[in-house]
Protein backbone atom coordinates (compact mmCIF):
# COMPACT_ATOMS: atom_id res chain seq x y z
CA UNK A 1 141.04 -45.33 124.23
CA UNK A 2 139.03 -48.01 123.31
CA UNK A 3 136.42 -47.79 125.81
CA UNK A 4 136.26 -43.96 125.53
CA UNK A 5 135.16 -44.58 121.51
CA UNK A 6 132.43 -46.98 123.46
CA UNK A 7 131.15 -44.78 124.98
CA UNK A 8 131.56 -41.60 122.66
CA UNK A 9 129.03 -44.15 120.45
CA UNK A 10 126.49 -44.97 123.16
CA UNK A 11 126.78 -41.23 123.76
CA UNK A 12 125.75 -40.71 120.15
CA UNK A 13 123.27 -43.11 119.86
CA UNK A 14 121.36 -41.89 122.55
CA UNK A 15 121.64 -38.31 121.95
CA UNK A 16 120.06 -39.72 118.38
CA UNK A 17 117.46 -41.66 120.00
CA UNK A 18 116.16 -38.94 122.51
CA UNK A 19 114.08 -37.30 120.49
CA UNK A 20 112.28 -40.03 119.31
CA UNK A 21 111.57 -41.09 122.51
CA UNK A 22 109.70 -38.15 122.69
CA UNK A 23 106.99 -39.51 121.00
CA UNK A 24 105.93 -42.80 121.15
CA UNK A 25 105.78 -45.47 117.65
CA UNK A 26 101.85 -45.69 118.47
CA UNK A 27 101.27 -42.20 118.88
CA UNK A 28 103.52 -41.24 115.71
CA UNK A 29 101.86 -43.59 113.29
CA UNK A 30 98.44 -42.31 114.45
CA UNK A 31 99.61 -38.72 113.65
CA UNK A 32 101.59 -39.74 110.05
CA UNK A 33 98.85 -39.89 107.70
CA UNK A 34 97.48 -36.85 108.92
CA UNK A 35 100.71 -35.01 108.63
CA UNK A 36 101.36 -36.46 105.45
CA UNK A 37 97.95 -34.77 104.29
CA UNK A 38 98.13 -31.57 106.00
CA UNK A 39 101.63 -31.28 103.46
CA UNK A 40 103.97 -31.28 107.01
CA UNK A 41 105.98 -34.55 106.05
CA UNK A 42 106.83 -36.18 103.11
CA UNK A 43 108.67 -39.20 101.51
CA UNK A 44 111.93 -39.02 100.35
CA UNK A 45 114.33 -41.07 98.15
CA UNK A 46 116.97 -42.50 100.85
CA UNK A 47 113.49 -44.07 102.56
CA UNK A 48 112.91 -42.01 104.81
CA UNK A 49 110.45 -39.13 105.97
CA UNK A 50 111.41 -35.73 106.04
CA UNK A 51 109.90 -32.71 107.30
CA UNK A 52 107.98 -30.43 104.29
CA UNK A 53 106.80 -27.86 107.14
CA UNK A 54 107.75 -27.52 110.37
CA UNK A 55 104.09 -27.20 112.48
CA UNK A 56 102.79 -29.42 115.33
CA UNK A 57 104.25 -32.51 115.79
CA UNK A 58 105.99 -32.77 112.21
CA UNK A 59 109.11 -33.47 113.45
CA UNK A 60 108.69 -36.02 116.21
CA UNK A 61 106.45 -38.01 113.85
CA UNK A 62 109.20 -38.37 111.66
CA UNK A 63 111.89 -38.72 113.41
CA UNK A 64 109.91 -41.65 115.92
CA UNK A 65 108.80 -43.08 112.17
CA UNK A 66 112.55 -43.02 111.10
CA UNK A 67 113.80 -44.88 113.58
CA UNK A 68 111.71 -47.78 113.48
CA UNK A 69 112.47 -47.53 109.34
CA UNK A 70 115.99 -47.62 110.42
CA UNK A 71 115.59 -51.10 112.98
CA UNK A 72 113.61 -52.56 110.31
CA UNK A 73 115.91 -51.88 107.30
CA UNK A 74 118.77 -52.39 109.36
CA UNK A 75 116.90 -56.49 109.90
CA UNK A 76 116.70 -56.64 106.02
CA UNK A 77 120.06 -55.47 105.53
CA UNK A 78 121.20 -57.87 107.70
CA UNK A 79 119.18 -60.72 106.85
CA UNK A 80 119.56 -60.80 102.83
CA UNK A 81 123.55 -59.44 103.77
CA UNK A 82 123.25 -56.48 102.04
CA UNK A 83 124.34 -52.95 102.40
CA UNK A 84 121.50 -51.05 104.17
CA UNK A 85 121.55 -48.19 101.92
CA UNK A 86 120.36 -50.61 98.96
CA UNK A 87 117.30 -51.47 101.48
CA UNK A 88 116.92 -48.05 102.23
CA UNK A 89 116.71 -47.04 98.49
CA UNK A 90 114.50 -49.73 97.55
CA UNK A 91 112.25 -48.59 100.19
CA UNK A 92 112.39 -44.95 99.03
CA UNK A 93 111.15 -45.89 95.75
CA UNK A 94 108.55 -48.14 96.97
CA UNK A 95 107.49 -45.34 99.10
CA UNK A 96 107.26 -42.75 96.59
CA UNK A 97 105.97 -44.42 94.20
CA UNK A 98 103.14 -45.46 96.49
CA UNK A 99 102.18 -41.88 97.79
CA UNK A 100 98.72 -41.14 96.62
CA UNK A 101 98.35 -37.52 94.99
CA UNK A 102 98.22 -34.42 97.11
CA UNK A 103 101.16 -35.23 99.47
CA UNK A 104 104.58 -34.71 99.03
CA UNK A 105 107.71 -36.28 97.97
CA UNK A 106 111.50 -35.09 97.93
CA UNK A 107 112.64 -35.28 93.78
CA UNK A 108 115.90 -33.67 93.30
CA UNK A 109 116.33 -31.96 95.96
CA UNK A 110 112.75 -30.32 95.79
CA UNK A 111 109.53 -30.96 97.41
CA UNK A 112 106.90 -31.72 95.26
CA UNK A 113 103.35 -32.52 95.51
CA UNK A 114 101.99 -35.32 93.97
């Protein structure tokens, strides 16, 4: 039982990680600001990008940004032995705070533009 609950989580951590492998880290960070400017992707509160309009590459961008947001909050977490989701909402603030006018950021539930 134990090793099928292994594997069911390898299982599910790939299936996760698939589509990010779609696009390569390089290649997505290239295309972010871009996206974030063309109003496909925005920031959102849990720190993390989500998709504002689903065109081109909007959703590999963000979900190959995502996971290395994830790895790298996941370090902090670890590091400073915190909960990741107070990393993850300091970053989200950071984040949204820091996005310049004209792009987009999840507030409530809504998308708005800066």
């Amino acid at each position: 039982m134990k090793r099928l609950m292994q594997l069911s989580a390898f299982m599910l951590a790939l299936a996760m990680a698939l589509p990010a492998l779609a696009m390569g880290l390089d290649e997505a960070k290239q295309k972010l600001e871009p996206a974030k400017q063309q109003g496909l992707v925005g920031e959102t509160p849990t720190g993390y990008l989500d998709v504002v309009r689903a065109e081109g590459d909007a959703r590999a961008v963000v979900e190959a940004i995502n996971s290395a947001r994830r790895e790298e909050y996941t370090r902090i977490a670890e590091k400073h032995d915190i909960p990741v989701t107070q990393v993850e909402t300091v970053a989200g603030k950071k984040a949204i705070e820091k996005t310049p006018g004209g792009q987009f950021v999840l507030i409530d539930g809504q998308w708005v533009k800066k």
